[in-house]
N, C-alpha and C. Protein backbone atom coordinates (compact mmCIF):
# COMPACT_ATOMS: atom_id res chain seq x y z
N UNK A 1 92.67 85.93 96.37
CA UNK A 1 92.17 85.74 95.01
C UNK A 1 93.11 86.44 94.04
N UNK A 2 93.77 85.75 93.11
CA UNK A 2 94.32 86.10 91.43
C UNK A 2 93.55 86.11 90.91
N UNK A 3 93.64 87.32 89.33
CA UNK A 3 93.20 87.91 88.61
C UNK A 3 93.88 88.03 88.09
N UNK A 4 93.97 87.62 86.23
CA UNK A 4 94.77 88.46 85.25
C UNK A 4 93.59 88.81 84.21
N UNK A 5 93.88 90.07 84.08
CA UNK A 5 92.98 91.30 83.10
C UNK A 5 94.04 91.60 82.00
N UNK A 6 93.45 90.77 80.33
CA UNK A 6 94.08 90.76 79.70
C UNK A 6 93.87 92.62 79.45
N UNK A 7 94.96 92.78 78.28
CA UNK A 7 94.70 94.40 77.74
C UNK A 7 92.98 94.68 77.14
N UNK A 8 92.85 96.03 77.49
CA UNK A 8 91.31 95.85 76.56
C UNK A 8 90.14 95.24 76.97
N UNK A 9 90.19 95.13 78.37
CA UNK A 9 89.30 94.11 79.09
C UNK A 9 88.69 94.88 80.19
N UNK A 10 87.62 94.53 80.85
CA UNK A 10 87.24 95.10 82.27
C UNK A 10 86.80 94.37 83.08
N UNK A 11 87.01 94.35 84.48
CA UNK A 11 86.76 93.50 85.46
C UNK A 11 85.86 94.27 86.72
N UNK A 12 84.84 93.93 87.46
CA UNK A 12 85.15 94.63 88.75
C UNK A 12 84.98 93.49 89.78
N UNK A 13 85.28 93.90 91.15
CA UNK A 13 85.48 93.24 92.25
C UNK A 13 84.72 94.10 93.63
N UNK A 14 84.47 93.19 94.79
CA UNK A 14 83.81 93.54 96.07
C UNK A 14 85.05 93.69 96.54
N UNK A 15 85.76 94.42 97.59
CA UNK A 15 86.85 94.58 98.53
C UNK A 15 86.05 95.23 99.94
N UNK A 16 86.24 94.54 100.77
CA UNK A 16 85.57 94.89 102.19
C UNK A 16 86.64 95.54 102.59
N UNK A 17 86.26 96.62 103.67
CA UNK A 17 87.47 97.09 104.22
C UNK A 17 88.35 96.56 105.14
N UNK A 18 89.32 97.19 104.90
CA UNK A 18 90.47 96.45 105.37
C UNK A 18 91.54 95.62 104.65
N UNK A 19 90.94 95.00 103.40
CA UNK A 19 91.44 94.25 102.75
C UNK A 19 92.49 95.04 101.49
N UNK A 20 93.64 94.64 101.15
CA UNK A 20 94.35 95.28 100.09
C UNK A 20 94.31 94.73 98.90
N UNK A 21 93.99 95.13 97.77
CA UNK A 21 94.46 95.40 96.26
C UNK A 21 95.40 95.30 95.66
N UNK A 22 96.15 94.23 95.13
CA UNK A 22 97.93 94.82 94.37
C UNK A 22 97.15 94.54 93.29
N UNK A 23 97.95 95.48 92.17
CA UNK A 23 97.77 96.15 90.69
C UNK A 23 99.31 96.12 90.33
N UNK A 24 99.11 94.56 89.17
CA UNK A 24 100.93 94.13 88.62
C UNK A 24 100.92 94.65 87.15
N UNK A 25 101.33 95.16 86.06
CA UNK A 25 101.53 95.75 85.48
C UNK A 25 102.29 94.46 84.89
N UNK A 26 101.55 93.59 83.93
CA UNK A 26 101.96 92.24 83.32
C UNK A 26 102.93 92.85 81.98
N UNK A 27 103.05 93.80 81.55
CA UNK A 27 103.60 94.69 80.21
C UNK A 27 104.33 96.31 80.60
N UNK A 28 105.05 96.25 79.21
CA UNK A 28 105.45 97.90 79.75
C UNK A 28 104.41 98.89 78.58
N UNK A 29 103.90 100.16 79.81
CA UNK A 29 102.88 101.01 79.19
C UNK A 29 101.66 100.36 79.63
N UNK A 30 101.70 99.70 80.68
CA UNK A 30 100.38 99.43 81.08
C UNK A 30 99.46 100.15 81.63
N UNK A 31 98.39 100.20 81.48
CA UNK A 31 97.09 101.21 82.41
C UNK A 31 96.17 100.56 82.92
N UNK A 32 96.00 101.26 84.24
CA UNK A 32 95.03 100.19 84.61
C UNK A 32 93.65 101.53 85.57
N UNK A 33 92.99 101.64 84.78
CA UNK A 33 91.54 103.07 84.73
C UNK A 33 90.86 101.84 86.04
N UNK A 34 90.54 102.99 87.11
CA UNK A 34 89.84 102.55 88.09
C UNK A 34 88.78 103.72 88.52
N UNK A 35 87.91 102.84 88.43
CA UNK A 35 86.33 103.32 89.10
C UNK A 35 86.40 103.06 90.29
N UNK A 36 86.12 103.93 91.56
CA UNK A 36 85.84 103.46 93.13
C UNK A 36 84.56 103.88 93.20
N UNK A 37 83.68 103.07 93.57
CA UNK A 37 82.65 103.39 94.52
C UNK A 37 82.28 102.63 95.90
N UNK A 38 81.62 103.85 96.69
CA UNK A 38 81.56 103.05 98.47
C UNK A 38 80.31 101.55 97.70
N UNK A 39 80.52 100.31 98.95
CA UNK A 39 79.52 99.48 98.50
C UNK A 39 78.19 99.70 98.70
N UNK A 40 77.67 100.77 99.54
CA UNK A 40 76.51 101.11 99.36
C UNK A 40 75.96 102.47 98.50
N UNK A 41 76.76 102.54 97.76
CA UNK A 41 76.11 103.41 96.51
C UNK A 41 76.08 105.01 97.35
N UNK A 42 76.72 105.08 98.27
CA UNK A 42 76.60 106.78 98.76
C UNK A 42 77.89 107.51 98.41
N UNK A 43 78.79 106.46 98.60
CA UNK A 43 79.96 107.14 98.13
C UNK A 43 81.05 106.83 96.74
N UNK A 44 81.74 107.79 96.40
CA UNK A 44 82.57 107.40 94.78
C UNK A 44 83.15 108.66 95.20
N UNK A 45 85.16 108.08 94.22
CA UNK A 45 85.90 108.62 94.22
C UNK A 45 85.58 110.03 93.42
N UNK A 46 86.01 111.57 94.57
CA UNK A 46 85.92 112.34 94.21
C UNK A 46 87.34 113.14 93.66
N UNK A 47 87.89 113.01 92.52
CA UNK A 47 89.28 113.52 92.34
C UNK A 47 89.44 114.61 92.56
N UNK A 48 88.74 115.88 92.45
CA UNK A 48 89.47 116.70 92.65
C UNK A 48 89.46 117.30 94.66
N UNK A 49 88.28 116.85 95.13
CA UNK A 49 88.83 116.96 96.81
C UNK A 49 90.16 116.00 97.20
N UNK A 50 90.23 114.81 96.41
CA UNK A 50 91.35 114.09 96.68
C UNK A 50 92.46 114.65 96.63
N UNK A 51 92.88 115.58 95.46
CA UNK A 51 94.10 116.35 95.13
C UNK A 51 94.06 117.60 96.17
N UNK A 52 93.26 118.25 96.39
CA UNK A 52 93.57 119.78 96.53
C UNK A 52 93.26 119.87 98.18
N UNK A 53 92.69 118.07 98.93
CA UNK A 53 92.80 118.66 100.40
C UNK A 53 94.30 117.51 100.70
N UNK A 54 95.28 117.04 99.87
CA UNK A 54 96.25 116.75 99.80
C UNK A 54 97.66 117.51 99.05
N UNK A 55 96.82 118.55 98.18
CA UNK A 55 97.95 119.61 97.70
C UNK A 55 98.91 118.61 96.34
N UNK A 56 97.89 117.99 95.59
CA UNK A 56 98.57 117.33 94.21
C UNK A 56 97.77 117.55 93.16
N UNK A 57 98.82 116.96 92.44
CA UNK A 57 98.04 117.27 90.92
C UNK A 57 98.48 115.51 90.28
N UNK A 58 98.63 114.66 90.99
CA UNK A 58 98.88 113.05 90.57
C UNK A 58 98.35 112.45 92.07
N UNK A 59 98.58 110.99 91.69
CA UNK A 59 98.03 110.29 93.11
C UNK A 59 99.66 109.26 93.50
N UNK A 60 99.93 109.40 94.44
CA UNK A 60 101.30 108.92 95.11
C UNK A 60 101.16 107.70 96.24
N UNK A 61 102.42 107.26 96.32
CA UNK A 61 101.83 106.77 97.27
C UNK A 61 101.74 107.25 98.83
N UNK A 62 100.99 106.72 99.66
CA UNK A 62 100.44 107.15 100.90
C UNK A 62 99.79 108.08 100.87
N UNK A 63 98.79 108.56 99.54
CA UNK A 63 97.87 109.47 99.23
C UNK A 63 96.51 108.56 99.94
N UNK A 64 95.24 109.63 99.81
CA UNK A 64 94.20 108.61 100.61
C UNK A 64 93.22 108.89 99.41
N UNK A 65 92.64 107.94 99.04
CA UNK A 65 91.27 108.26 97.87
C UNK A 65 90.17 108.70 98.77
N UNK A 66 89.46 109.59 98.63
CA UNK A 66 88.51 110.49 99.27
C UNK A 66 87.49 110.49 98.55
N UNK A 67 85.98 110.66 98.96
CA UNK A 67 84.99 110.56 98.35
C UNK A 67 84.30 111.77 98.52
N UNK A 68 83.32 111.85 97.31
CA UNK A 68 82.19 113.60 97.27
C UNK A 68 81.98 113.90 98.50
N UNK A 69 81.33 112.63 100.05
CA UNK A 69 81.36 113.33 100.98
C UNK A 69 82.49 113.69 102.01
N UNK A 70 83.54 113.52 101.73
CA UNK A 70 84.95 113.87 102.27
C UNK A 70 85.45 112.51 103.10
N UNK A 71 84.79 111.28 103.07
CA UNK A 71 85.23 110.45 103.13
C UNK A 71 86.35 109.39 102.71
N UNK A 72 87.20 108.64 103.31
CA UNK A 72 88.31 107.94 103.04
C UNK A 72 87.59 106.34 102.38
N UNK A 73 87.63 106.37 101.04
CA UNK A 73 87.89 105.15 100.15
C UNK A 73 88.62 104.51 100.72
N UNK A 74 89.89 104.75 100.28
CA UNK A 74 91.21 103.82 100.22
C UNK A 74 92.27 104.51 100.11
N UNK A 75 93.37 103.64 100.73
CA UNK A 75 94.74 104.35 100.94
C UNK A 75 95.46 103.81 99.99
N UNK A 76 96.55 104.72 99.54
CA UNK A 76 97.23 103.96 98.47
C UNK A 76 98.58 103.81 99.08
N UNK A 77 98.82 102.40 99.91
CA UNK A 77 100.16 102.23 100.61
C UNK A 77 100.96 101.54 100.15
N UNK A 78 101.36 101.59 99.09
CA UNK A 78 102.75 101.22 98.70
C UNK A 78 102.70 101.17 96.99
N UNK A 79 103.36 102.15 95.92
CA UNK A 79 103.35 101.92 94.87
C UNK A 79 105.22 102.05 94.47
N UNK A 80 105.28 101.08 92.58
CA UNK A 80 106.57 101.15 92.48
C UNK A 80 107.05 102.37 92.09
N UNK A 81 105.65 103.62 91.50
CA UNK A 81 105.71 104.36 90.39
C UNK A 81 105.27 105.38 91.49
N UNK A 82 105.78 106.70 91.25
CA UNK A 82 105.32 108.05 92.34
C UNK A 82 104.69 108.93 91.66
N UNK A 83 103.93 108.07 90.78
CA UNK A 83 103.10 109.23 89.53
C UNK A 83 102.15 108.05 89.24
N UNK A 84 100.99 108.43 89.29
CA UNK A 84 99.53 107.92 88.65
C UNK A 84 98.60 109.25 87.90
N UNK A 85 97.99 109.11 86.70
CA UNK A 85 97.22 109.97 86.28
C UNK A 85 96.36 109.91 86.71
N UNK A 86 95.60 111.28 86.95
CA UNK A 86 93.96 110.82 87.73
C UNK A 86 93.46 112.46 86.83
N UNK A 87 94.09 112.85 86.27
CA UNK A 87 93.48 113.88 85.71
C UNK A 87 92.46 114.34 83.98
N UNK A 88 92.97 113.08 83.28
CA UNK A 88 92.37 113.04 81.90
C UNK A 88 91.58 112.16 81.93
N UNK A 89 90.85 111.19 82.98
CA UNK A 89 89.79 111.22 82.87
C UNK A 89 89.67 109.35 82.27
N UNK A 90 88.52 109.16 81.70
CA UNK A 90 88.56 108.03 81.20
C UNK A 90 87.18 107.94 79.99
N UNK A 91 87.50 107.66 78.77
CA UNK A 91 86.64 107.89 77.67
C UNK A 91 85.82 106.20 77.99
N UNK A 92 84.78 106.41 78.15
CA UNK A 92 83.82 105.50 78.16
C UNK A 92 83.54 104.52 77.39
N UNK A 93 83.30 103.47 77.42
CA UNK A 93 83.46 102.06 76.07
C UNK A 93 82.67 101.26 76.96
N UNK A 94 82.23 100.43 75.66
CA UNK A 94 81.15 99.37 75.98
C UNK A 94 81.15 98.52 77.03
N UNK A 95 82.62 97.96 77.27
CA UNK A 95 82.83 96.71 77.91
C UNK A 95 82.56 97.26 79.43
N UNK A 96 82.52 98.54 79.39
CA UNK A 96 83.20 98.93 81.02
C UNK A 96 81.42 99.53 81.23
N UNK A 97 80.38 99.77 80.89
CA UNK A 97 79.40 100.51 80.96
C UNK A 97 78.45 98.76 81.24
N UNK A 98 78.98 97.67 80.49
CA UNK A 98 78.35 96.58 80.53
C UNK A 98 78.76 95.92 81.83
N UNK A 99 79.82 96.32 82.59
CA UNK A 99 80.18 95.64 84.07
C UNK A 99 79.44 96.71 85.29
N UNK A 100 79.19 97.80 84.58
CA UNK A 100 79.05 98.91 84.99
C UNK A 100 77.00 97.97 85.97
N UNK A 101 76.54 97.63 84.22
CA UNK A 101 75.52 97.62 84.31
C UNK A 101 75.33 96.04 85.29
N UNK A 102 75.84 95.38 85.21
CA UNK A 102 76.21 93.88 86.05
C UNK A 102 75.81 94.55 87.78
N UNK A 103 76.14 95.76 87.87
CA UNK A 103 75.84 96.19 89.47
C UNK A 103 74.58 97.22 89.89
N UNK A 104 73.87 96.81 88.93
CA UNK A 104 73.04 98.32 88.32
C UNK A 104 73.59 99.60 88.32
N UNK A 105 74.15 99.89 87.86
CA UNK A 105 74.46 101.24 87.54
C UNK A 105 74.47 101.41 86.02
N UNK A 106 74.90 102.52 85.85
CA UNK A 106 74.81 103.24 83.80
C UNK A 106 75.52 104.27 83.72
N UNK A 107 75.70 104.72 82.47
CA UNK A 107 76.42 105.49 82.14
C UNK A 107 76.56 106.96 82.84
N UNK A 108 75.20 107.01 84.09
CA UNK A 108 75.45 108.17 85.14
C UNK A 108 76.25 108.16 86.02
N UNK A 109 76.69 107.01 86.23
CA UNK A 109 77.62 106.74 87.08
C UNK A 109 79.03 106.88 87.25
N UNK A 110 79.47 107.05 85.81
CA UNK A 110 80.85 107.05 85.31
C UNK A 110 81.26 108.46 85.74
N UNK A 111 82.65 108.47 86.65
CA UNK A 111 82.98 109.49 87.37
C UNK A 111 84.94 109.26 86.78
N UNK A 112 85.06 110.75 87.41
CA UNK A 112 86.84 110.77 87.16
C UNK A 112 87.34 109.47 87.68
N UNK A 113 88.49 108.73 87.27
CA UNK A 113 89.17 107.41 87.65
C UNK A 113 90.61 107.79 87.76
N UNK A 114 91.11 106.89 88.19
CA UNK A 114 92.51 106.66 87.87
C UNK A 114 93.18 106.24 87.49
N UNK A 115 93.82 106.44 86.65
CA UNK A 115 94.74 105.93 85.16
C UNK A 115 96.13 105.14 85.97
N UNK A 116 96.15 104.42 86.83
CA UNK A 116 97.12 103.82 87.27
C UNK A 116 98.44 103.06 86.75
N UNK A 117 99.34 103.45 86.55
CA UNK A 117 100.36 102.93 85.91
C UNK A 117 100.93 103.75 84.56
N UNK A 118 100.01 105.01 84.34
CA UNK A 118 100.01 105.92 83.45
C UNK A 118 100.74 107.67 84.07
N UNK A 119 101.44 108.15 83.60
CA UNK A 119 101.79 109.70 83.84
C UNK A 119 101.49 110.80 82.50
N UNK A 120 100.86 111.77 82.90
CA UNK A 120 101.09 112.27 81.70
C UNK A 120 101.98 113.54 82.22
N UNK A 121 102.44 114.76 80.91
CA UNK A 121 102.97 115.38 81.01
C UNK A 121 102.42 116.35 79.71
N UNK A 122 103.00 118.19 80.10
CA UNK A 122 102.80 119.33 78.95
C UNK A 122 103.92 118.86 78.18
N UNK A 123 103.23 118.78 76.98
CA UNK A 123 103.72 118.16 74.85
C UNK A 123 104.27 119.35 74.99
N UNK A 124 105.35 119.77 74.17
CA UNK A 124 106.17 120.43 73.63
C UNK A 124 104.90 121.07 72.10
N UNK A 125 104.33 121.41 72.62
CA UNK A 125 103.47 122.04 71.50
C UNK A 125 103.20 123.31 71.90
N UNK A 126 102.25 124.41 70.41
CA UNK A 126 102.17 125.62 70.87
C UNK A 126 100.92 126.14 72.48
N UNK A 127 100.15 125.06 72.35
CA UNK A 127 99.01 124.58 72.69
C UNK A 127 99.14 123.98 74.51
N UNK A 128 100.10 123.47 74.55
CA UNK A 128 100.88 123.14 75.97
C UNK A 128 100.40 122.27 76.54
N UNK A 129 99.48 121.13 75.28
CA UNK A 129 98.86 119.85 75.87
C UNK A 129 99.20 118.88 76.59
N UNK A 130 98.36 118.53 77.21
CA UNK A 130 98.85 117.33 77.79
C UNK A 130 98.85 116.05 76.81
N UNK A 131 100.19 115.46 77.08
CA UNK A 131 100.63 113.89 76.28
C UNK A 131 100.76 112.68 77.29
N UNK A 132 100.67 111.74 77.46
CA UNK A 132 101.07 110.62 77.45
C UNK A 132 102.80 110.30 77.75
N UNK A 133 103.07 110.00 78.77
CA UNK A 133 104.55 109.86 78.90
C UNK A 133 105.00 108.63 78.40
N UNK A 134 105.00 107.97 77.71
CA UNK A 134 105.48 106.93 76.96
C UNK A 134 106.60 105.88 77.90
N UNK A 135 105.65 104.57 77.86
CA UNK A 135 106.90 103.26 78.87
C UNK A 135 106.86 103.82 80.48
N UNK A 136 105.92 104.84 80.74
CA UNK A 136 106.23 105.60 82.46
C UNK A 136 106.25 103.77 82.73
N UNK A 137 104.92 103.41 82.75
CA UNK A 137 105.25 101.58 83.96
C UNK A 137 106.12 100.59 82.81
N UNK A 138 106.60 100.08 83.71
CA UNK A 138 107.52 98.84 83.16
C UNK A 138 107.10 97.28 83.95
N UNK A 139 106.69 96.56 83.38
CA UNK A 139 106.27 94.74 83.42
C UNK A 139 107.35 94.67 84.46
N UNK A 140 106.25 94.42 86.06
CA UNK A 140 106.45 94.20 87.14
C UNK A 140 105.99 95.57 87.95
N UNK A 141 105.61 96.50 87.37
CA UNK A 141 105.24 97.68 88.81
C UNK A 141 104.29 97.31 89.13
N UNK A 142 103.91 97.45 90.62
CA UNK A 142 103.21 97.30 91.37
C UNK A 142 102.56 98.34 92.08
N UNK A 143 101.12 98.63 92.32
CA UNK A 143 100.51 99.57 93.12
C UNK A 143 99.38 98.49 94.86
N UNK A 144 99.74 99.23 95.48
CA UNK A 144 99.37 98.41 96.48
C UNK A 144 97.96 99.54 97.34
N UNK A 145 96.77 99.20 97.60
CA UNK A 145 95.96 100.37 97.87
C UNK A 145 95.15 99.34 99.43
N UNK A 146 94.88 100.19 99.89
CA UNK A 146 93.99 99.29 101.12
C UNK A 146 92.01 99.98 101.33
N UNK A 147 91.54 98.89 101.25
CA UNK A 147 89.97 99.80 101.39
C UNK A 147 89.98 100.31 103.15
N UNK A 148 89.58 101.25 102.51
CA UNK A 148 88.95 101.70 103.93
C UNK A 148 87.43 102.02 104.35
N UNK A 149 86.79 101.29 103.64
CA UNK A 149 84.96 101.13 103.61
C UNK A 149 85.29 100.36 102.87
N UNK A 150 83.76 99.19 102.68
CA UNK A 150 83.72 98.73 101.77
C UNK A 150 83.38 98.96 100.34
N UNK A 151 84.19 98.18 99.41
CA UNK A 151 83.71 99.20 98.02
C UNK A 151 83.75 98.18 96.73
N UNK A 152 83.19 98.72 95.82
CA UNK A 152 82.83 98.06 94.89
C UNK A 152 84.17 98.70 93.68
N UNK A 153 84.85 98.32 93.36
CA UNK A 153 85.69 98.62 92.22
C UNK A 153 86.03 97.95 90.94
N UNK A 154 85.99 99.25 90.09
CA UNK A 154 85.93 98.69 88.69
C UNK A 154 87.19 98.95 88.19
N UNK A 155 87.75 98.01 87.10
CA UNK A 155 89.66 98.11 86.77
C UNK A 155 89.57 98.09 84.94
N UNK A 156 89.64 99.16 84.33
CA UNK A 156 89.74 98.71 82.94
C UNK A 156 91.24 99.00 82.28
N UNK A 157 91.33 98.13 81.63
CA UNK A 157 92.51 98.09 81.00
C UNK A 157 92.67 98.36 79.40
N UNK A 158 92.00 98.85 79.22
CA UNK A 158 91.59 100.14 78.06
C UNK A 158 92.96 101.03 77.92
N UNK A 159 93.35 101.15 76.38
CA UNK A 159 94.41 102.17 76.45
C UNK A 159 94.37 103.77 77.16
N UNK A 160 95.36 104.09 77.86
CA UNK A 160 94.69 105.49 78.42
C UNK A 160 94.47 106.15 77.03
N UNK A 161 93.59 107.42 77.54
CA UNK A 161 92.57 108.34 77.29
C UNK A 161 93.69 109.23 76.00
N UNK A 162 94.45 109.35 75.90
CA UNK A 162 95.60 109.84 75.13
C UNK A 162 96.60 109.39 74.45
N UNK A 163 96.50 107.99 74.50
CA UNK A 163 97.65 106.97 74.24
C UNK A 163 96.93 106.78 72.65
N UNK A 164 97.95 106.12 71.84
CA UNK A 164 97.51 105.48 70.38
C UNK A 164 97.86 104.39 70.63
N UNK A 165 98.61 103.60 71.45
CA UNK A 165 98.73 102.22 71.46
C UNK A 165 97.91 101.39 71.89
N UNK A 166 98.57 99.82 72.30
CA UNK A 166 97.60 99.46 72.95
C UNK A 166 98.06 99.08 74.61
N UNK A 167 96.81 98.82 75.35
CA UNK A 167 97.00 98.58 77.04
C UNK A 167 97.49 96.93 77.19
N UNK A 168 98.74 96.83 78.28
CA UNK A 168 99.20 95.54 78.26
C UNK A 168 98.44 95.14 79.45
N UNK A 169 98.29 93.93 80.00
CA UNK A 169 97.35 93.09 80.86
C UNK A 169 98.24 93.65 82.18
N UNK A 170 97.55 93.32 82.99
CA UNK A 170 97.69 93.64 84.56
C UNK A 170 96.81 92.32 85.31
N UNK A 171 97.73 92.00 86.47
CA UNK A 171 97.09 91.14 87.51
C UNK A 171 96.63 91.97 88.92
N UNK A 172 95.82 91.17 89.49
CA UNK A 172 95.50 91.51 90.39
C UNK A 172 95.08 90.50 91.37
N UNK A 173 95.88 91.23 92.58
CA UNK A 173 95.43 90.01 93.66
C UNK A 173 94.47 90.98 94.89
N UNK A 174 93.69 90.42 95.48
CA UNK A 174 93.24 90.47 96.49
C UNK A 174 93.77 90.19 97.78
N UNK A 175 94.45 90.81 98.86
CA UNK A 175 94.89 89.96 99.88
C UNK A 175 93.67 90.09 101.27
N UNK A 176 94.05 89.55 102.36
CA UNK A 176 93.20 89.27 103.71
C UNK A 176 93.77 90.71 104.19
N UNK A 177 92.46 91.17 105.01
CA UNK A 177 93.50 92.41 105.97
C UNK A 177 94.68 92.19 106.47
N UNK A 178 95.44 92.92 106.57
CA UNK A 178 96.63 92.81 107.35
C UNK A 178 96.88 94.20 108.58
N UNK A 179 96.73 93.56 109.77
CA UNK A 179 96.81 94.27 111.08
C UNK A 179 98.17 95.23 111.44
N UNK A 180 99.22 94.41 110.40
CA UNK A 180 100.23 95.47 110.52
C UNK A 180 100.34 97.02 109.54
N UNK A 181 99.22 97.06 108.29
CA UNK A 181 99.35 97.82 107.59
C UNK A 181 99.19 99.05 108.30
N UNK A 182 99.77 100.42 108.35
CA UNK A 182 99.68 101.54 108.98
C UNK A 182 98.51 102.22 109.13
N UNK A 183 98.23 103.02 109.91
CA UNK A 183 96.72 103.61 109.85
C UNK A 183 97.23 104.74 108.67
N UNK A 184 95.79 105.37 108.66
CA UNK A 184 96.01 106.50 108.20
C UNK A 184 96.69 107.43 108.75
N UNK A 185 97.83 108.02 107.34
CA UNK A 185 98.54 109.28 108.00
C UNK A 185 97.90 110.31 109.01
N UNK A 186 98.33 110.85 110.02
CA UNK A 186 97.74 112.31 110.28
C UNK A 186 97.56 112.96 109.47
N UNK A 187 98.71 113.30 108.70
CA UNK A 187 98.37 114.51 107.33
C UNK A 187 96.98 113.91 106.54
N UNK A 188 96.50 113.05 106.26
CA UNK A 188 95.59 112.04 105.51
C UNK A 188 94.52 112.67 106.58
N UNK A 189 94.41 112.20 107.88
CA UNK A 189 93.49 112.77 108.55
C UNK A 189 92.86 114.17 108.49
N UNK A 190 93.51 114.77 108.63
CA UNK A 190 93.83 116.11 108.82
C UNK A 190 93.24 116.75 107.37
N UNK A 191 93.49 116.38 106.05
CA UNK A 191 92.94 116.49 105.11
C UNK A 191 91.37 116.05 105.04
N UNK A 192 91.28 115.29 105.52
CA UNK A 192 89.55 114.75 105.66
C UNK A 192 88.91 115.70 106.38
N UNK A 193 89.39 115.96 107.44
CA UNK A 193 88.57 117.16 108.11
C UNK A 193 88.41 118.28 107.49
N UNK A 194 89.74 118.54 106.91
CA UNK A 194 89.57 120.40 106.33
C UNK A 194 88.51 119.93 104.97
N UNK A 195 88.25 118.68 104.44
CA UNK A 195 87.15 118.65 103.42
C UNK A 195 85.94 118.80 104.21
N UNK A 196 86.00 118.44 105.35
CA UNK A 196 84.51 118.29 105.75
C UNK A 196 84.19 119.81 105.98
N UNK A 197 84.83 120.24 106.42
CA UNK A 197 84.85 121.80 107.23
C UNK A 197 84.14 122.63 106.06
N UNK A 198 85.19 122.84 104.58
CA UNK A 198 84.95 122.96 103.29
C UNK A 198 83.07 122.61 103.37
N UNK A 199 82.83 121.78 103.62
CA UNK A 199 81.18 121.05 102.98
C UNK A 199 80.41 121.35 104.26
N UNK A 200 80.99 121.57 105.36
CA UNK A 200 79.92 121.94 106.19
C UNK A 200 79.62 123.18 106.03
């Protein structure tokens, strides 16, 4: 299945596991804010166990999306860009609370995302804010992610959270599992456990 998500738009989709995700970056400065949740409503992307039982402060590729209960979402196996924002978050808007609501869910639901195709960086200010890296994706990057449960995901293409411009469209395809895609890293493994350990 193709998908093009003009700028300013929101979509979501079912992905069973196994199946992969590409995220095309139809413009340069594109963003593409993603909501994960497991398909039975127990699990959603938890960012900060994602970063800190992987030792980052961005999402890369062959990073694993991890959930509140230390569970593996999705793998992110193959991107063009070695920087995704997952740290500023995503300011909430109508369109995305109304797809939100298409699955029953609401505005309780709205959790940290990932600003895909976006980097930010510390502004040259006294203040040492974080800015917006300006043009980071360029029309044609690609992020490639694989489910690993099934999950319900939401894709908005909303300017990031810091940007003054506007968000260029992104496609998206759906592909069939593919048996050759790699398992999960050990290190990936190995991180899941020391979360669980953490929560037990």
């Amino acid at each position: 299945m193709n998908r093009e998500i003009p700028g300013g738009a929101v979509w979501s989709v079912p992905v069973r596991a196994g199946r992969s995700l590409t995220l095309t970056a139809l413009a340069d400065g594109a963003n593409a804010s993603v909501l994960v949740v497991g398909a039975d409503r127990l699990d959603r992307l938890n960012i900060p166990d994602t970063l800190k039982a992987q030792m980052s402060a961005r999402i890369r590729p062959g990073m694993v999306l991890m959930s509140d209960r230390g569970l593996a979402l999705a793998t992110v196996l193959d991107s063009s860009l070695d920087w995704h924002d997952c740290l500023t978050g995503l300011l909430p808007d109508r369109l995305l609370l109304i797809e939100l609501a298409k699955h029953g869910l609401g505005q309780a639901d709205l959790h940290a995302c990932i600003n895909f195709f976006s980097k930010v960086a510390i502004a040259d200010d006294p203040r040492a804010s974080l800015a917006v890296v300006p043009d980071h994706a360029r029309a044609g990057d690609t992020v490639v992610l694989r489910a690993d449960q099934d999950l319900l995901v939401f894709i908005s293409t909303a300017p990031h959270p810091l940007s003054d411009g506007p968000s260029g469209a992104i496609a998206v395809q759906l592909g069939t599992a593919d048996p050759t895609d790699p398992p999960l890293r050990e290190e990936a493994v190995r991180a899941l456990e020391l979360t669980r350990e953490l929560i037990a």
